[in-house]
Protein backbone atom coordinates (compact mmCIF):
# COMPACT_ATOMS: atom_id res chain seq x y z
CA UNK A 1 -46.91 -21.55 -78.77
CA UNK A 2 -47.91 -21.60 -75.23
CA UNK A 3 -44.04 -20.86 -74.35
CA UNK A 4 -45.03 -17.99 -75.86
CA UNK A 5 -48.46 -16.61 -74.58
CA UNK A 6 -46.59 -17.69 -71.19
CA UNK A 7 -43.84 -15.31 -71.32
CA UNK A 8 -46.32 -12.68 -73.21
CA UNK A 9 -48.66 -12.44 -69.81
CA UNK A 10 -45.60 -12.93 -67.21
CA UNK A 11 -44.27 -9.54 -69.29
CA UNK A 12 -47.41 -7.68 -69.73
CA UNK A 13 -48.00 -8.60 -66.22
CA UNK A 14 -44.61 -7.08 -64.80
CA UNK A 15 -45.36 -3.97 -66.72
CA UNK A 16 -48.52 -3.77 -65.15
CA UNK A 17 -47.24 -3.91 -61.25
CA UNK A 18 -44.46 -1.54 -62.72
CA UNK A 19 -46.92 0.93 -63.62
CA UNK A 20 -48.33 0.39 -60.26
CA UNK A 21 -45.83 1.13 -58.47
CA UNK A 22 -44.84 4.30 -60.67
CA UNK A 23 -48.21 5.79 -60.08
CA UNK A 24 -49.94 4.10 -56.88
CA UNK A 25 -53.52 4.01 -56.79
CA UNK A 26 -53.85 2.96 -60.42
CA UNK A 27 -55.08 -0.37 -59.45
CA UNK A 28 -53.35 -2.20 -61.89
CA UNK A 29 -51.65 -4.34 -59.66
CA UNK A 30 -54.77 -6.94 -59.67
CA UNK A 31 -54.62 -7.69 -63.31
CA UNK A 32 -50.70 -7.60 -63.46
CA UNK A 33 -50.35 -10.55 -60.58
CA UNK A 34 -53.42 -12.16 -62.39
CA UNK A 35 -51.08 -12.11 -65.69
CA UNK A 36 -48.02 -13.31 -63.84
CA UNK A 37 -49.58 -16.35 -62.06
CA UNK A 38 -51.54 -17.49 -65.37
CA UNK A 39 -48.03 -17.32 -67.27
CA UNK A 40 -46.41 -19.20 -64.60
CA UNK A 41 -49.01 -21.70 -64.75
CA UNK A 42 -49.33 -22.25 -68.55
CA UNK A 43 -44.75 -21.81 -68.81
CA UNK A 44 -44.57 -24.78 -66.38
CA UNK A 45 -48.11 -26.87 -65.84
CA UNK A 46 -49.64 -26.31 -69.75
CA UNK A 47 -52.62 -28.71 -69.52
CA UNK A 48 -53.63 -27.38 -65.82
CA UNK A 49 -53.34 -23.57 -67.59
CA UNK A 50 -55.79 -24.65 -70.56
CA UNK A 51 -58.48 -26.14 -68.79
CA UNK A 52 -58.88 -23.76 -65.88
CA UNK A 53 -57.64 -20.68 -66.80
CA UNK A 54 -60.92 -19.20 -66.13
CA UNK A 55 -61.08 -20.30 -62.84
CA UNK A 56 -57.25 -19.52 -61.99
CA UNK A 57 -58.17 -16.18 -63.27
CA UNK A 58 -60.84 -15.58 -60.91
CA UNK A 59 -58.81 -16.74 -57.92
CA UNK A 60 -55.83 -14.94 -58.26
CA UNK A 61 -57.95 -11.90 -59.19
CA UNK A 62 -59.95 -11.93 -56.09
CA UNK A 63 -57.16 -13.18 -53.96
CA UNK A 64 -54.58 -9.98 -55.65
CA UNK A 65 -57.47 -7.67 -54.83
CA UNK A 66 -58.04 -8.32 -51.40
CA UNK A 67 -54.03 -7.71 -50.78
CA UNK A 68 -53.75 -4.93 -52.37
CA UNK A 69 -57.29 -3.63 -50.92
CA UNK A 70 -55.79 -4.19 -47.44
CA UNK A 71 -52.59 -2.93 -48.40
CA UNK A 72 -53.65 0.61 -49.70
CA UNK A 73 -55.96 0.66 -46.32
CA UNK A 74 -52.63 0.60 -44.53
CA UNK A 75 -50.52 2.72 -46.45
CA UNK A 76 -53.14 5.29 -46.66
CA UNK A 77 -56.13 4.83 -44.10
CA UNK A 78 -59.27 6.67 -45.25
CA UNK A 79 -59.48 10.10 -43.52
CA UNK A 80 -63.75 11.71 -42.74
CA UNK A 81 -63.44 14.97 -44.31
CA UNK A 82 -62.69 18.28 -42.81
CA UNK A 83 -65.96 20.09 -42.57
CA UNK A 84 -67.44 21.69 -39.17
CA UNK A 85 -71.37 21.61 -38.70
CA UNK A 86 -72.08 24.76 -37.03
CA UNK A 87 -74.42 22.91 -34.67
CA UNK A 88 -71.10 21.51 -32.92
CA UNK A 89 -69.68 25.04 -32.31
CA UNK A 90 -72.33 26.06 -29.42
CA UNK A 91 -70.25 26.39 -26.20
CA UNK A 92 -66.77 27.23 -28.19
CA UNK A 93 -64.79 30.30 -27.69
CA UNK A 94 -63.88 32.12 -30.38
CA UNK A 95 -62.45 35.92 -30.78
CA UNK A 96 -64.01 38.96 -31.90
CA UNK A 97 -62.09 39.91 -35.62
CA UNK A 98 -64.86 42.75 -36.83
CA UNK A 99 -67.00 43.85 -34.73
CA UNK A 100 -70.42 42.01 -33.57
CA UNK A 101 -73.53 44.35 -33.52
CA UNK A 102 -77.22 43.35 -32.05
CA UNK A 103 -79.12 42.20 -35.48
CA UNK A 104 -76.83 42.41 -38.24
CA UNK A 105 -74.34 39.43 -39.49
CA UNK A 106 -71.48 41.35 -40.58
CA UNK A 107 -69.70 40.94 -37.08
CA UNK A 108 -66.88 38.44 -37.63
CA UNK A 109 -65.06 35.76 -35.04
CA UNK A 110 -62.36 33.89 -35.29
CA UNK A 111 -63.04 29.79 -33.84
CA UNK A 112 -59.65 28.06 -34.45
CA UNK A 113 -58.54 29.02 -37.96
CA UNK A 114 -62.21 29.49 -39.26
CA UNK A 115 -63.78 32.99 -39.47
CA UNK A 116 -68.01 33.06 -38.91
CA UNK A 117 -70.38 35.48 -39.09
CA UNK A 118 -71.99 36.69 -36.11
CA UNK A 119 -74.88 38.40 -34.18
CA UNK A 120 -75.12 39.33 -30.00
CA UNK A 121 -77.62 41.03 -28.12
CA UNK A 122 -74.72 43.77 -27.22
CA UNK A 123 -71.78 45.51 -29.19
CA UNK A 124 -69.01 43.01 -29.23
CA UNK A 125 -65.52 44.98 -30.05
CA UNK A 126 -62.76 42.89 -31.98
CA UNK A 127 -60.04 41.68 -29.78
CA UNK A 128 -62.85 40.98 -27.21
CA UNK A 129 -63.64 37.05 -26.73
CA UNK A 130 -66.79 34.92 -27.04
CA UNK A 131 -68.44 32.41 -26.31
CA UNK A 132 -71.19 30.33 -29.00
CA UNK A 133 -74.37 30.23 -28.09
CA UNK A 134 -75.85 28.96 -30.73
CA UNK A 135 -76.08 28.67 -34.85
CA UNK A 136 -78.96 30.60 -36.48
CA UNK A 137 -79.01 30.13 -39.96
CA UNK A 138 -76.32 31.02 -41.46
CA UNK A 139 -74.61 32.67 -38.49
CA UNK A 140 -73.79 32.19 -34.97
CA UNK A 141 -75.13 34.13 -32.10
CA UNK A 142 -72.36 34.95 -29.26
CA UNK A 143 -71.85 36.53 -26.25
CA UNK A 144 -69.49 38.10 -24.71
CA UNK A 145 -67.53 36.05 -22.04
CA UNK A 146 -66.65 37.51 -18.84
């Protein structure tokens, strides 16, 4: 019978890292190598598997995790997200893509590949560049550089 519960986890458990490795990420490797050493265990040491399978669970477990923690990390290291705080953009240059008028937000610029809305003290034609000055709100304020 244990022949048979051995086999029955060393199977389950290659199915497991099989699925793993069809769809990565699914983080079913950890209880597929847990599966694999417990049937390897109870196919060739039965006693040993009986009395501690608990704890040979909980080692292999933590031990499978922390590989393939460190192996994801590597295969895919975590990325910060692309956002830009608009407090970071005083001092950039930027171009002028609809024009800027003094008190009104519906003057566009280009920074990069990101389009903001913008105010000046002065008339700010497109094509013309800028520089930041600051964020207010929701828009920036510019000048013209020279």
């Amino acid at each position: 019978m244990e022949l048979d519960v051995g086999w029955l986890m060393i199977i389950i458990g290659l199915g497991l890292l099989i699925v793993e490795a069809a769809q990565p990420g699914f983080f079913v490797a950890v209880p597929g190598t847990t599966l694999i050493v417990l049937g390897v265990i109870t196919l060739l040491i039965p006693e040993v598997a009986q009395d501690y399978a608990p704890a040979i669970i909980v080692i292999t477990a933590l031990v499978s995790s922390i590989i393939t923690i460190t192996f994801y990390r590597k295969i895919a290291p975590g990325q910060k997200p692309q956002t830009t705080s608009m407090d970071i953009l005083a001092g950039k240059n930027g171009v002028v893509v609809k024009t800027v008028h003094p008190g009104s937000i519906s003057g566009k610029i280009e920074i990069g590949n990101q389009i903001w809305s913008a105010t000046s003290d002065s008339v700010i034609e497109e094509g013309k560049k800028v520089i930041v000055i600051n964020s207010e709100g929701v828009h920036l304020r510019v000048k013209e550089e020279m």
